[in-house]
Structures are given as C-alpha cells and as structure tokens.
PDB file of N, CA and C in Angstrom:
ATOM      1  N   UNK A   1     -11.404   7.797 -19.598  1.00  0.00           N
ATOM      2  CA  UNK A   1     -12.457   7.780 -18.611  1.00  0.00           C
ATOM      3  C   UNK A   1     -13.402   6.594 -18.849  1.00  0.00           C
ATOM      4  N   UNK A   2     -13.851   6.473 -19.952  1.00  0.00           N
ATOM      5  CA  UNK A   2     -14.615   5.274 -20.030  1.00  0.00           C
ATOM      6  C   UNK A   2     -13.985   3.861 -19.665  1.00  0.00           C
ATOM      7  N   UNK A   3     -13.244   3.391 -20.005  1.00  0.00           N
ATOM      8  CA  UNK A   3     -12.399   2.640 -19.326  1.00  0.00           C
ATOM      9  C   UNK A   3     -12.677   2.297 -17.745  1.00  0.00           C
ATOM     10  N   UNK A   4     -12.913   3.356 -17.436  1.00  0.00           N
ATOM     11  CA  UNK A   4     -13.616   3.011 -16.013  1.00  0.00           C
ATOM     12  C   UNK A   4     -14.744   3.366 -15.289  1.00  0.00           C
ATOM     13  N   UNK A   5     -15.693   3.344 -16.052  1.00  0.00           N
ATOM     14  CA  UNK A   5     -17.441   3.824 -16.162  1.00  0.00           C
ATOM     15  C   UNK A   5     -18.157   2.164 -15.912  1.00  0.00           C
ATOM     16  N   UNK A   6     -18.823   1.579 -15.734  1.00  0.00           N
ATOM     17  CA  UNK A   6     -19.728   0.812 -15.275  1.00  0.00           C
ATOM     18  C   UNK A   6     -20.783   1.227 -15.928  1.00  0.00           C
ATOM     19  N   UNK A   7     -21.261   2.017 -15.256  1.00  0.00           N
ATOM     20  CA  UNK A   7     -22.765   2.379 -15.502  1.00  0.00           C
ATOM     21  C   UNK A   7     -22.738   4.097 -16.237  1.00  0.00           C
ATOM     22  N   UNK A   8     -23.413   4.752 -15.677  1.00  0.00           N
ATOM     23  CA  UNK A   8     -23.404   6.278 -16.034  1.00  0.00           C
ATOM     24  C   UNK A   8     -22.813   6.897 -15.411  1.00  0.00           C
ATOM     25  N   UNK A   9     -22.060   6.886 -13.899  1.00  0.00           N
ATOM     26  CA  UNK A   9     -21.543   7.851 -13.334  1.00  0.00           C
ATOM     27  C   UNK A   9     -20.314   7.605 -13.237  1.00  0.00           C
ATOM     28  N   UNK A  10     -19.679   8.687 -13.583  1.00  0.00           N
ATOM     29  CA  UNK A  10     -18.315   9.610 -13.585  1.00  0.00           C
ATOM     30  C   UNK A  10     -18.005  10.137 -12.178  1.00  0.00           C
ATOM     31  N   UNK A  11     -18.709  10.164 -11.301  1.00  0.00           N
ATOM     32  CA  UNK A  11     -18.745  10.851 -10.163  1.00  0.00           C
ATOM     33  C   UNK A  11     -18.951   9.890  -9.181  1.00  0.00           C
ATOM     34  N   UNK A  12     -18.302   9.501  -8.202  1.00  0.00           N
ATOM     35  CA  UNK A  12     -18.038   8.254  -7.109  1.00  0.00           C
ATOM     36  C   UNK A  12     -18.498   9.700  -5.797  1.00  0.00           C
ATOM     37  N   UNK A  13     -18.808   8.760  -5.069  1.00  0.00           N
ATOM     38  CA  UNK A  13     -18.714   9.164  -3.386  1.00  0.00           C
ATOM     39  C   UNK A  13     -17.500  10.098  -3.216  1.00  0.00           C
ATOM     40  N   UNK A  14     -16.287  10.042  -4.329  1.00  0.00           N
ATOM     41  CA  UNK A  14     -14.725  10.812  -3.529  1.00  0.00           C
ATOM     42  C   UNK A  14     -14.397  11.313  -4.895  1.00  0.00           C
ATOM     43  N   UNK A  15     -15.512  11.695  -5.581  1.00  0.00           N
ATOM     44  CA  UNK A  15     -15.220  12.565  -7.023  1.00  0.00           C
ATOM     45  C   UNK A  15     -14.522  11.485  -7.713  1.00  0.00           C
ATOM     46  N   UNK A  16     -13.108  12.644  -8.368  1.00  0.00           N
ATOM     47  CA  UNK A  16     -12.337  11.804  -9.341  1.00  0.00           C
ATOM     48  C   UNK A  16     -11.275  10.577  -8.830  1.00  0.00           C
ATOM     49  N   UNK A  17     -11.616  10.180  -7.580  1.00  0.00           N
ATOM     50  CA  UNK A  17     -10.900   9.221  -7.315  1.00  0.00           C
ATOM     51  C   UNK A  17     -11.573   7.992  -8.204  1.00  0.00           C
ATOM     52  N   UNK A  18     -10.281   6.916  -7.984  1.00  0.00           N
ATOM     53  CA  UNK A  18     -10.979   5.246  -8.663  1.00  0.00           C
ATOM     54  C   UNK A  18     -11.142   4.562  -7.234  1.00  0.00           C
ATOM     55  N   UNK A  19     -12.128   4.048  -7.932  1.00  0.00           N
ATOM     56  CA  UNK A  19     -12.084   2.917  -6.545  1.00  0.00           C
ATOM     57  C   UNK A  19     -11.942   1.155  -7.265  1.00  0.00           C
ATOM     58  N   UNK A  20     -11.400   0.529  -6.117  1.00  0.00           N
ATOM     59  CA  UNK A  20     -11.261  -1.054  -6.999  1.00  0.00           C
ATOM     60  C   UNK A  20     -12.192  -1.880  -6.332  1.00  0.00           C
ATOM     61  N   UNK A  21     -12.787  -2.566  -7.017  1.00  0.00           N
ATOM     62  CA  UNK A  21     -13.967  -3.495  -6.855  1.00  0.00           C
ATOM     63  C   UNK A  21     -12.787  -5.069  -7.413  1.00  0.00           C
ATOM     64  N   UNK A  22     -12.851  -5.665  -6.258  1.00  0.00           N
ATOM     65  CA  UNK A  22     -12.427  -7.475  -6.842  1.00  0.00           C
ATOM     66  C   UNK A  22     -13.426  -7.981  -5.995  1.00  0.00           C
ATOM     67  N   UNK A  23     -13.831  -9.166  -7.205  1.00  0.00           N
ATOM     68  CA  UNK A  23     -14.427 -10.765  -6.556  1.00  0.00           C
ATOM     69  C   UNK A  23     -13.446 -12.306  -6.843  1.00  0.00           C
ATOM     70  N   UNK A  24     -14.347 -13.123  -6.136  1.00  0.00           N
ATOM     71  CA  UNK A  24     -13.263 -14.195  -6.899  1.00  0.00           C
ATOM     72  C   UNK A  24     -14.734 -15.492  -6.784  1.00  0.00           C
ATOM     73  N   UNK A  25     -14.889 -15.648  -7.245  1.00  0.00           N
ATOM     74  CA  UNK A  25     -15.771 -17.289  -7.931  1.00  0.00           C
ATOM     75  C   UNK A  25     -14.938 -18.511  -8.137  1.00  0.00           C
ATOM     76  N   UNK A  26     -15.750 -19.207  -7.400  1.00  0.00           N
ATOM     77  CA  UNK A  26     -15.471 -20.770  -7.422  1.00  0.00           C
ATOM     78  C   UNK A  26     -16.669 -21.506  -8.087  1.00  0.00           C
ATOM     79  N   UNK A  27     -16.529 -22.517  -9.180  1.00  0.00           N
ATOM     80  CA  UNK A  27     -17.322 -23.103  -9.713  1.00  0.00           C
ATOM     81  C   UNK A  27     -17.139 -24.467 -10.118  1.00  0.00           C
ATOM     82  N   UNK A  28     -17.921 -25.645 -10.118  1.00  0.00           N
ATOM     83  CA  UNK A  28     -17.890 -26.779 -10.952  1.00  0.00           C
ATOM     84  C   UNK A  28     -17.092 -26.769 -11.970  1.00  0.00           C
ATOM     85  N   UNK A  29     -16.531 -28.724 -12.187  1.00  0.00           N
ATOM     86  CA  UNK A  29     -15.636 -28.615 -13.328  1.00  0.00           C
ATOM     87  C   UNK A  29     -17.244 -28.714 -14.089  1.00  0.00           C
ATOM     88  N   UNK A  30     -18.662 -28.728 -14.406  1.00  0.00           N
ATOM     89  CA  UNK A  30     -19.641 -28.302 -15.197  1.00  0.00           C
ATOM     90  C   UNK A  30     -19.880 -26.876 -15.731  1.00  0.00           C
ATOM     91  N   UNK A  31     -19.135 -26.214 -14.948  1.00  0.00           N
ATOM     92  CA  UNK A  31     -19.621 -25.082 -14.994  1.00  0.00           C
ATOM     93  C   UNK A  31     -18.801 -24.064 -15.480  1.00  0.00           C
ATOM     94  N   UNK A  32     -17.774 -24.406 -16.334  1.00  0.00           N
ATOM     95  CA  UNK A  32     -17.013 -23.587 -17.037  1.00  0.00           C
ATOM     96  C   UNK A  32     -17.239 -22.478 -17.585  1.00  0.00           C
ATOM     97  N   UNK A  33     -18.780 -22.538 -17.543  1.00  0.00           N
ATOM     98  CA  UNK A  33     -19.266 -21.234 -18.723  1.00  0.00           C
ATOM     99  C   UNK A  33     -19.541 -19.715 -17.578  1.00  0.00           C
ATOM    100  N   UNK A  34     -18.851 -19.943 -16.386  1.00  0.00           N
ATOM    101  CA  UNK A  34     -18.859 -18.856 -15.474  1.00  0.00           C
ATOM    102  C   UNK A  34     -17.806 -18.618 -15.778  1.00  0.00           C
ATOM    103  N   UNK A  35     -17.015 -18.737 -15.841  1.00  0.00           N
ATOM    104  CA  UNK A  35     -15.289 -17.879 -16.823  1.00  0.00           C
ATOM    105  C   UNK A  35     -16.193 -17.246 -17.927  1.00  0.00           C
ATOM    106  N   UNK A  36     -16.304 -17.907 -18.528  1.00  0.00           N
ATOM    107  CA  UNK A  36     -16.923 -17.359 -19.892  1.00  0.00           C
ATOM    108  C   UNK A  36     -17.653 -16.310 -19.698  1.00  0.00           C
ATOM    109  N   UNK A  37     -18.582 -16.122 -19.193  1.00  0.00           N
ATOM    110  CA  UNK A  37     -19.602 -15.284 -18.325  1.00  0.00           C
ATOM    111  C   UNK A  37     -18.728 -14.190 -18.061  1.00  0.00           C
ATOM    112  N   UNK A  38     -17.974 -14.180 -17.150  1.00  0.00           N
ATOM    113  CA  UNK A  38     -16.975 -13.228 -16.457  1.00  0.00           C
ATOM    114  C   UNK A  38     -16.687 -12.088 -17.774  1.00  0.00           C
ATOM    115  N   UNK A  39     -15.961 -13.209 -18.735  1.00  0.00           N
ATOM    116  CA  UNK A  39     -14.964 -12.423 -19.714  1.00  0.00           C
ATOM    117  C   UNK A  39     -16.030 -11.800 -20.714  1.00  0.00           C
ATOM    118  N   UNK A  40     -17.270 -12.557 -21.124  1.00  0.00           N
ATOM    119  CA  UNK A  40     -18.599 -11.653 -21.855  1.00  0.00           C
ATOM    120  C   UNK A  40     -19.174 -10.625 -21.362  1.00  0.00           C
ATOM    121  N   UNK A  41     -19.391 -10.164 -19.587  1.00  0.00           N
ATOM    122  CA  UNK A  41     -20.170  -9.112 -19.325  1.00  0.00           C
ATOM    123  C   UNK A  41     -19.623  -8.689 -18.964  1.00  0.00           C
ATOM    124  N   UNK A  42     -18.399  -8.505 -18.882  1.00  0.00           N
ATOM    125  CA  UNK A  42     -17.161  -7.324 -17.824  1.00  0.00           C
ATOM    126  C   UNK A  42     -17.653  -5.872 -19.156  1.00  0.00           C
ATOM    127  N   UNK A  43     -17.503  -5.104 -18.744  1.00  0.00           N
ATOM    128  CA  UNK A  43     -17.631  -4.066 -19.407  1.00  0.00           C
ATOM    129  C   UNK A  43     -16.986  -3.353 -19.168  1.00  0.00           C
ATOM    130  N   UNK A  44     -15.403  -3.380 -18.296  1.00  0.00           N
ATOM    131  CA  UNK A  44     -14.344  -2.944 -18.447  1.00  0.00           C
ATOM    132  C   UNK A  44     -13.827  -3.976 -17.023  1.00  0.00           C
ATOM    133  N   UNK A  45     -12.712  -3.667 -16.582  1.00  0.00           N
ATOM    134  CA  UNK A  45     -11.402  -4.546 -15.986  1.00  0.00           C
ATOM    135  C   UNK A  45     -11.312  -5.542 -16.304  1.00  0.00           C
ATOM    136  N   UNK A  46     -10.382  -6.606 -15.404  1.00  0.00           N
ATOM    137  CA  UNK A  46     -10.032  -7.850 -16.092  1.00  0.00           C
ATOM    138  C   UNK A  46     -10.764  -9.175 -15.629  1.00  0.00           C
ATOM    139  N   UNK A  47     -10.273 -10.233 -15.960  1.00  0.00           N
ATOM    140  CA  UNK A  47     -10.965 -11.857 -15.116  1.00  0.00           C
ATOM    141  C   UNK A  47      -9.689 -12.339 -15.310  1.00  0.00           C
ATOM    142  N   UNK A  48      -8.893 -13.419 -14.543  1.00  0.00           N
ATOM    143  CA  UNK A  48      -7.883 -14.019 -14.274  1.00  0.00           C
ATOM    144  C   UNK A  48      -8.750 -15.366 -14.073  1.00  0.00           C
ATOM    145  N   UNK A  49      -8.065 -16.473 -14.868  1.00  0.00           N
ATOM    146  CA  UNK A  49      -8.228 -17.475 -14.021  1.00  0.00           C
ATOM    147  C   UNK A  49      -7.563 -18.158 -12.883  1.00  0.00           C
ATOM    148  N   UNK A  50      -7.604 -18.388 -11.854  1.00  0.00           N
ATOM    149  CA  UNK A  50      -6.904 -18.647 -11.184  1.00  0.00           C
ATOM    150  C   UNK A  50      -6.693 -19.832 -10.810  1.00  0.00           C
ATOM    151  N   UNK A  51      -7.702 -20.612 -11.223  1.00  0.00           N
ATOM    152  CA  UNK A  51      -6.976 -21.975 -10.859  1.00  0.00           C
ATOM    153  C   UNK A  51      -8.464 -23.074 -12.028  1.00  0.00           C
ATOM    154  N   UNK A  52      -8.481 -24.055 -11.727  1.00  0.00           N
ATOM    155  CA  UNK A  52      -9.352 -24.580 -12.920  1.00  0.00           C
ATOM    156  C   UNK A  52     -10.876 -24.151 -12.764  1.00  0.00           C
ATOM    157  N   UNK A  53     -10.847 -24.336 -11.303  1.00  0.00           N
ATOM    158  CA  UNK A  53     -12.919 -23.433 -10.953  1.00  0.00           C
ATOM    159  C   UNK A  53     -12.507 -22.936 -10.279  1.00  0.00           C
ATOM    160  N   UNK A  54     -11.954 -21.460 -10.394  1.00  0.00           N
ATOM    161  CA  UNK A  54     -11.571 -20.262  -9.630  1.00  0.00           C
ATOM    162  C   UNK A  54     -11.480 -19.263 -10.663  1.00  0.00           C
ATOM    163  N   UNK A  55     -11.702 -18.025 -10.527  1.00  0.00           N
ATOM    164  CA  UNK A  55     -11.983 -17.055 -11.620  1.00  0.00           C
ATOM    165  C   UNK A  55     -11.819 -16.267 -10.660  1.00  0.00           C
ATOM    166  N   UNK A  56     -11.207 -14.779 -10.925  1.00  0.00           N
ATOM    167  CA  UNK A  56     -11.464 -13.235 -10.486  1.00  0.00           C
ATOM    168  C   UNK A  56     -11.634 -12.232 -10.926  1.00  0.00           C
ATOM    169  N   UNK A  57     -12.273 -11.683 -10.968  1.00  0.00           N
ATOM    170  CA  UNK A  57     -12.739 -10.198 -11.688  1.00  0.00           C
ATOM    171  C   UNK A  57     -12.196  -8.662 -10.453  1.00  0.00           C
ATOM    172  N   UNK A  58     -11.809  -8.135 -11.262  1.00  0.00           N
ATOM    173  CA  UNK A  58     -11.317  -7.029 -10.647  1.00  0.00           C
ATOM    174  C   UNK A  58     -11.379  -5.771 -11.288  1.00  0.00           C
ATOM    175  N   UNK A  59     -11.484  -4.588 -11.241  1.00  0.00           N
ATOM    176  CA  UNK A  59     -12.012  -3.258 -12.008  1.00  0.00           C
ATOM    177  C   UNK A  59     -11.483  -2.362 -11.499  1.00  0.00           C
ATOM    178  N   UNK A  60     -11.523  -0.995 -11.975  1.00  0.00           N
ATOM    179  CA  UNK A  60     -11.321   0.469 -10.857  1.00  0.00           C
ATOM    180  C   UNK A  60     -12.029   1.165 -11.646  1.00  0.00           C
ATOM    181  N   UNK A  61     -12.883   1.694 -10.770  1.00  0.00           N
ATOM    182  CA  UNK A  61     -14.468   2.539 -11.159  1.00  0.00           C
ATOM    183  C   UNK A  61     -14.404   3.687 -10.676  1.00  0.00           C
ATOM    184  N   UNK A  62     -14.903   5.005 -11.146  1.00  0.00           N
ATOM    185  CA  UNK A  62     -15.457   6.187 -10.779  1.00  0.00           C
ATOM    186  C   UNK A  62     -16.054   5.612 -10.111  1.00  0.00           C
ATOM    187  N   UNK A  63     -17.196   5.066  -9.866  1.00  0.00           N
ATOM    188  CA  UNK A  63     -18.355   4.369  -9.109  1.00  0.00           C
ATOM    189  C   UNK A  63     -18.824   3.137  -8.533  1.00  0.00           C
ATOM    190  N   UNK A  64     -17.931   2.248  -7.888  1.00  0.00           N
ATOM    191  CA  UNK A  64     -18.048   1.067  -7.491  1.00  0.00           C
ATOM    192  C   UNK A  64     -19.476  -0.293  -7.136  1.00  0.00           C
ATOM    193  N   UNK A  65     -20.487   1.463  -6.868  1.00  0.00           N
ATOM    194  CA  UNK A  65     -21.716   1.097  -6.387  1.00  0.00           C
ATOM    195  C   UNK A  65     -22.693   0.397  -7.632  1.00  0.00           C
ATOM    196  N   UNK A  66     -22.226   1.086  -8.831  1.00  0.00           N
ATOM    197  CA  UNK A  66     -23.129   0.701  -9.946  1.00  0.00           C
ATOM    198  C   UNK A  66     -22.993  -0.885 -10.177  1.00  0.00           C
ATOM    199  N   UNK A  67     -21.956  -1.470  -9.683  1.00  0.00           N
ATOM    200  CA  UNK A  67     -21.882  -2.835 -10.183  1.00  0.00           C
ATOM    201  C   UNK A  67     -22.340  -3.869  -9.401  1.00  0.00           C
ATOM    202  N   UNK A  68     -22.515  -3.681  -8.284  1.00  0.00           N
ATOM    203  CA  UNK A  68     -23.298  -4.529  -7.183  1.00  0.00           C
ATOM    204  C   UNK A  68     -24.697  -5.346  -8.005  1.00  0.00           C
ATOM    205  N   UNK A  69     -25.554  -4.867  -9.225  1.00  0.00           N
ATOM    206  CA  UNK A  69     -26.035  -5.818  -9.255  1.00  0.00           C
ATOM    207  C   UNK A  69     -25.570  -6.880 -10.110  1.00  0.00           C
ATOM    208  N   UNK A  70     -24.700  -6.525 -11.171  1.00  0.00           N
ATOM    209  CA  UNK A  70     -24.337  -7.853 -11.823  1.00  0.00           C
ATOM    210  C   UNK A  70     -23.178  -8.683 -10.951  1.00  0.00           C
ATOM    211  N   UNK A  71     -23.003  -7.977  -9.709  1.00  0.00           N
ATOM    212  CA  UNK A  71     -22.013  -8.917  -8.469  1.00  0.00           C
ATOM    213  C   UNK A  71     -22.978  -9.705  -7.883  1.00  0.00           C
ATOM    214  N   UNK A  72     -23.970  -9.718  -7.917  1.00  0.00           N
ATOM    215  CA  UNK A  72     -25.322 -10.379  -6.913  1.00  0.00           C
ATOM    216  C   UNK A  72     -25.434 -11.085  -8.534  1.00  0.00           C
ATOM    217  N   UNK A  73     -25.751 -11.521  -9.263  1.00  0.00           N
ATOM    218  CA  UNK A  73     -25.836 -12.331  -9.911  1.00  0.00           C
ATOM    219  C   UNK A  73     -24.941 -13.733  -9.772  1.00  0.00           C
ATOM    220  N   UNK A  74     -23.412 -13.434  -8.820  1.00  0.00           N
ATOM    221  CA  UNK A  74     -22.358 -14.705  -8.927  1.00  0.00           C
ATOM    222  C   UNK A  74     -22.938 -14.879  -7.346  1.00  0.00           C
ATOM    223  N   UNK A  75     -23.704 -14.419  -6.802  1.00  0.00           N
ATOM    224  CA  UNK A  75     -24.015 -14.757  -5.253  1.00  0.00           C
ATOM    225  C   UNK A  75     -23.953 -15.528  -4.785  1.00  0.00           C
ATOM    226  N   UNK A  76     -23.675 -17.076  -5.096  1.00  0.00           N
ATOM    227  CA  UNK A  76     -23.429 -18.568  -4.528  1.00  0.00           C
ATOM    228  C   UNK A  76     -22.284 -18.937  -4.505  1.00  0.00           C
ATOM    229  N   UNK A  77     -21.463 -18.054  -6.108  1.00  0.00           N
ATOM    230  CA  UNK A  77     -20.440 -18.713  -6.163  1.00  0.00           C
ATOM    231  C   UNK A  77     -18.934 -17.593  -5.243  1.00  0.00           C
ATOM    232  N   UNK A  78     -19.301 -16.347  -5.149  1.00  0.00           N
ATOM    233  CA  UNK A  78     -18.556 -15.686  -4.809  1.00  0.00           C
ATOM    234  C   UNK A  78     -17.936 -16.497  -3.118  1.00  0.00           C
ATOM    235  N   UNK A  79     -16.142 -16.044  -3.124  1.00  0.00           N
ATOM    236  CA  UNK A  79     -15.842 -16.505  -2.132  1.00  0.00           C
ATOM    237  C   UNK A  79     -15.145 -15.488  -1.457  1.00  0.00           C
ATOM    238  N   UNK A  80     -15.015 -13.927  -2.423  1.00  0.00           N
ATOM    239  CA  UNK A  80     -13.873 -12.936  -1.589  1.00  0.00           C
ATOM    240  C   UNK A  80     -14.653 -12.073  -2.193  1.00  0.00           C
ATOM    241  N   UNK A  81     -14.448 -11.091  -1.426  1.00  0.00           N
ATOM    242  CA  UNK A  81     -14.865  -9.783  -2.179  1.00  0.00           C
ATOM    243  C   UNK A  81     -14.447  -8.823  -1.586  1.00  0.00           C
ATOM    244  N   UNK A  82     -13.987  -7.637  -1.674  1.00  0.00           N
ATOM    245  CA  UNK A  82     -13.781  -6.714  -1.599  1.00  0.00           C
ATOM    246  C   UNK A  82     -13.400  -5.219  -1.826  1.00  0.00           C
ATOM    247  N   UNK A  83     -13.961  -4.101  -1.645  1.00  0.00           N
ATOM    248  CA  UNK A  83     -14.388  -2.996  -2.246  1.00  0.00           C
ATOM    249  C   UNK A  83     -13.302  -1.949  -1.111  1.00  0.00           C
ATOM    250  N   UNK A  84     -12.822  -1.043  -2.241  1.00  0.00           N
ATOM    251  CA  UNK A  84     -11.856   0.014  -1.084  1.00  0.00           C
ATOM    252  C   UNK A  84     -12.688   1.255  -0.976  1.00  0.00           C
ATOM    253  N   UNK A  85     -13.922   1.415  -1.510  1.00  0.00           N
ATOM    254  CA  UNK A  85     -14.994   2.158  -0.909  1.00  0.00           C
ATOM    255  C   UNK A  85     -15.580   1.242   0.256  1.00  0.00           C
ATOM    256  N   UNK A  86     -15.210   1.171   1.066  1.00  0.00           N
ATOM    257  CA  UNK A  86     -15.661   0.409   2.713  1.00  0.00           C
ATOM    258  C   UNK A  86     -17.377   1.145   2.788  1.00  0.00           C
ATOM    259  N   UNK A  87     -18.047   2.122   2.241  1.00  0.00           N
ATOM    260  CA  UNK A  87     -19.335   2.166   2.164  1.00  0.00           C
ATOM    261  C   UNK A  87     -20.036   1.326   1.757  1.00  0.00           C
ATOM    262  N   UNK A  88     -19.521   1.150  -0.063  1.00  0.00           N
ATOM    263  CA  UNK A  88     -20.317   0.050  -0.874  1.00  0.00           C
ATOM    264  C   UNK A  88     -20.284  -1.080  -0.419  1.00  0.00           C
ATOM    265  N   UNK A  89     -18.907  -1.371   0.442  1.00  0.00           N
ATOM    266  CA  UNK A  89     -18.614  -2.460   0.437  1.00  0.00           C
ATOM    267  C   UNK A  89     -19.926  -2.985   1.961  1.00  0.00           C
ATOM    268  N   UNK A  90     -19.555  -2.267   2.792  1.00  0.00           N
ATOM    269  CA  UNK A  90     -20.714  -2.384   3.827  1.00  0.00           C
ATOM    270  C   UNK A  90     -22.025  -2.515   3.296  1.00  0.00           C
ATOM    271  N   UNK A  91     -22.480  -1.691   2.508  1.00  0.00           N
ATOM    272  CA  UNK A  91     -23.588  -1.925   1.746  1.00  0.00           C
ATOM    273  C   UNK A  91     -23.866  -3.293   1.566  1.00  0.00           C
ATOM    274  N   UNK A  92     -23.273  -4.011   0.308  1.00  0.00           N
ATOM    275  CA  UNK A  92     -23.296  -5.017   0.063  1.00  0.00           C
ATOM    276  C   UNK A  92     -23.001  -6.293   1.000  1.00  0.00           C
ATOM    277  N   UNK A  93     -22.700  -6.224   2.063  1.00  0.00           N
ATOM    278  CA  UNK A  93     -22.599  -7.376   3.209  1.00  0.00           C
ATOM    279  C   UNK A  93     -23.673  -6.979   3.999  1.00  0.00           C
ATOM    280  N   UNK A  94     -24.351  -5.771   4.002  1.00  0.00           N
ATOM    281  CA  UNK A  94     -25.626  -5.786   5.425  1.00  0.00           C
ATOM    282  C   UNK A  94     -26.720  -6.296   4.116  1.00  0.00           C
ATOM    283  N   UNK A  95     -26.861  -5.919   2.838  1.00  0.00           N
ATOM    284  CA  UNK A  95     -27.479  -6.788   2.156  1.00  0.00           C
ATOM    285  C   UNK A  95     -27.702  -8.443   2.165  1.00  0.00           C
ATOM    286  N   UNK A  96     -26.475  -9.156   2.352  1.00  0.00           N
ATOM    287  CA  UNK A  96     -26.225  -9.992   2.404  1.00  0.00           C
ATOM    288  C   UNK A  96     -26.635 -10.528   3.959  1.00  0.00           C
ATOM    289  N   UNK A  97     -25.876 -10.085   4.596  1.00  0.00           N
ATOM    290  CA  UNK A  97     -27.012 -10.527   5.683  1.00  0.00           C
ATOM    291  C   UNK A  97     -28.521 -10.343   5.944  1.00  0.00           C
ATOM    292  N   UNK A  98     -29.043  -9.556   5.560  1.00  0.00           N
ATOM    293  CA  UNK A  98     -30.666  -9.305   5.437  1.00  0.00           C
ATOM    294  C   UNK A  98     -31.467 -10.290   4.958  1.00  0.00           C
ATOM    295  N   UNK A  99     -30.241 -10.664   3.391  1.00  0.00           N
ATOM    296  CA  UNK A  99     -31.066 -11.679   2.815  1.00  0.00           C
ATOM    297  C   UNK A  99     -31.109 -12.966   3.561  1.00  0.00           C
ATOM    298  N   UNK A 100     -29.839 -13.130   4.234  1.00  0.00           N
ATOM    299  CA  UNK A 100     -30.014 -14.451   5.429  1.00  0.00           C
ATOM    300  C   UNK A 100     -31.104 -14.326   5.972  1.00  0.00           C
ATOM    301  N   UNK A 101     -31.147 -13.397   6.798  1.00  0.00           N
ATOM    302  CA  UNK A 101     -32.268 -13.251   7.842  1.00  0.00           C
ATOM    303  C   UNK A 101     -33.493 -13.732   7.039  1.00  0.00           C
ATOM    304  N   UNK A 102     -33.834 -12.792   6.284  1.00  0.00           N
ATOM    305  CA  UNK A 102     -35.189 -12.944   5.692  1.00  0.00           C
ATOM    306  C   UNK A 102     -35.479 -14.139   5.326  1.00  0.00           C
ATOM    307  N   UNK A 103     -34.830 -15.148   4.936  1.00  0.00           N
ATOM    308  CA  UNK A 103     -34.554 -16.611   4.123  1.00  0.00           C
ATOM    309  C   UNK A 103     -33.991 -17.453   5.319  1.00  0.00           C
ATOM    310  N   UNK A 104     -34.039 -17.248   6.149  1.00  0.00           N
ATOM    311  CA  UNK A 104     -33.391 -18.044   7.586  1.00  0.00           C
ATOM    312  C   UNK A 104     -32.367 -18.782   7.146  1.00  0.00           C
ATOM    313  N   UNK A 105     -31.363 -18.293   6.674  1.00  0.00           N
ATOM    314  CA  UNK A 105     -30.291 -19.299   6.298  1.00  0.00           C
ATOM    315  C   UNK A 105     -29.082 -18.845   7.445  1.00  0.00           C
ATOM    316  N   UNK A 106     -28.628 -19.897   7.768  1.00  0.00           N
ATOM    317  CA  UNK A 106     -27.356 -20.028   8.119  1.00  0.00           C
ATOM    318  C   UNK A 106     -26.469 -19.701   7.550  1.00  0.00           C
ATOM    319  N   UNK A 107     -25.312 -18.482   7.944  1.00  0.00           N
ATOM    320  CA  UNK A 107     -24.365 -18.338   7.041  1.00  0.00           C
ATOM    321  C   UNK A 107     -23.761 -16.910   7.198  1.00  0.00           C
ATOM    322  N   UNK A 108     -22.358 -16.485   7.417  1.00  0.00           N
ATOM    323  CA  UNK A 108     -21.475 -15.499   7.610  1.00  0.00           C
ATOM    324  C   UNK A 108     -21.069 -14.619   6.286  1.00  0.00           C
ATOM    325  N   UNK A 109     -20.832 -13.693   5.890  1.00  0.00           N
ATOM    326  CA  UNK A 109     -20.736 -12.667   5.051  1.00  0.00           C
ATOM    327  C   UNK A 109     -19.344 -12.880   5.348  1.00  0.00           C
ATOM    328  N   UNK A 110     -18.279 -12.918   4.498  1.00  0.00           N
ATOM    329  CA  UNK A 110     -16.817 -13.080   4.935  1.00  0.00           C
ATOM    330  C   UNK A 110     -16.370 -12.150   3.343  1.00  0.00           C
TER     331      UNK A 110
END
C-alpha cells in the first residue's frame, strides 16, 4: 500500500481503486537538474527520460489529488498531463485556466 500513498490518504474518490497520474517536462540543455528533481522528490512511481530535455513522471495513487501541488511546481515546463480520475484532472486545468485569466495571459490548457 505505501507504494502508492502520496500524501496520507488511502482512500481516493473510488475507494480501493489506483488511479494513474503522468506528466511529461521539457527543459533546457541548462537545466538538467529537473531530471534530477523528478528522481529526488518522487515519493513513489517512476521518471523516464525520454529524450535529452524531456522527462516523465508517472505514479498510481489511492489519491491522485494529493499530488497536484508538487505538479504545479513543474508548471512552465509541463507539456502533457494526464489523470484517469477525469475529476482531478478537471480540477487541475480549470485551475490552470483561472490562473490565465487572473494574470491575463494568453494560453490553452492542453
């Protein structure tokens, strides 16, 4: 079970189901130390590199929701994301647009 804990809860939106949380980051050849990053704060699933500034992190959580804030930490660099809890995952894109709005930025949630 721990293995797939995040935070404190054991208990997701659909009980003992898992749910899978992937991102994928693109970064500078400066910026190598976002791999690094990836593979230091994962606190369980994996990071792949995928190409020289491309990285993915992927998990399966009791709770998908708990990790949204250290996912808002890669917020510039993220280029995919997606959550098979379609709640959290909505969550986290009307966030994302809000923050447009509020910040008048130009720019699509994809």
């Amino acid at each position: 079970m721990q293995s797939h804990i995040w935070g404190v809860s054991t208990w997701g939106r659909n009980r003992n189901t898992l749910e899978t949380v992937s991102f994928t980051v693109c970064y500078s050849d400066r910026e190598g130390f976002i791999h690094e990053r990836l593979e230091r704060e994962k606190r369980c699933g994996r990071v792949e590199k995928l190409g020289p500034n491309r990285s993915r992190f992927t998990a399966e959580l009791y709770d998908s929701s708990e990790i949204i804030p250290w996912i808002r930490s890669f917020i510039c660099r993220i280029v995919e994301i997606s959550f098979t809890n379609r709640e959290v995952e909505e969550r986290f894109r009307n966030d994302l647009e809000e923050m447009y709005r509020l910040y008048q930025l130009d720019g699509e949630v994809t």
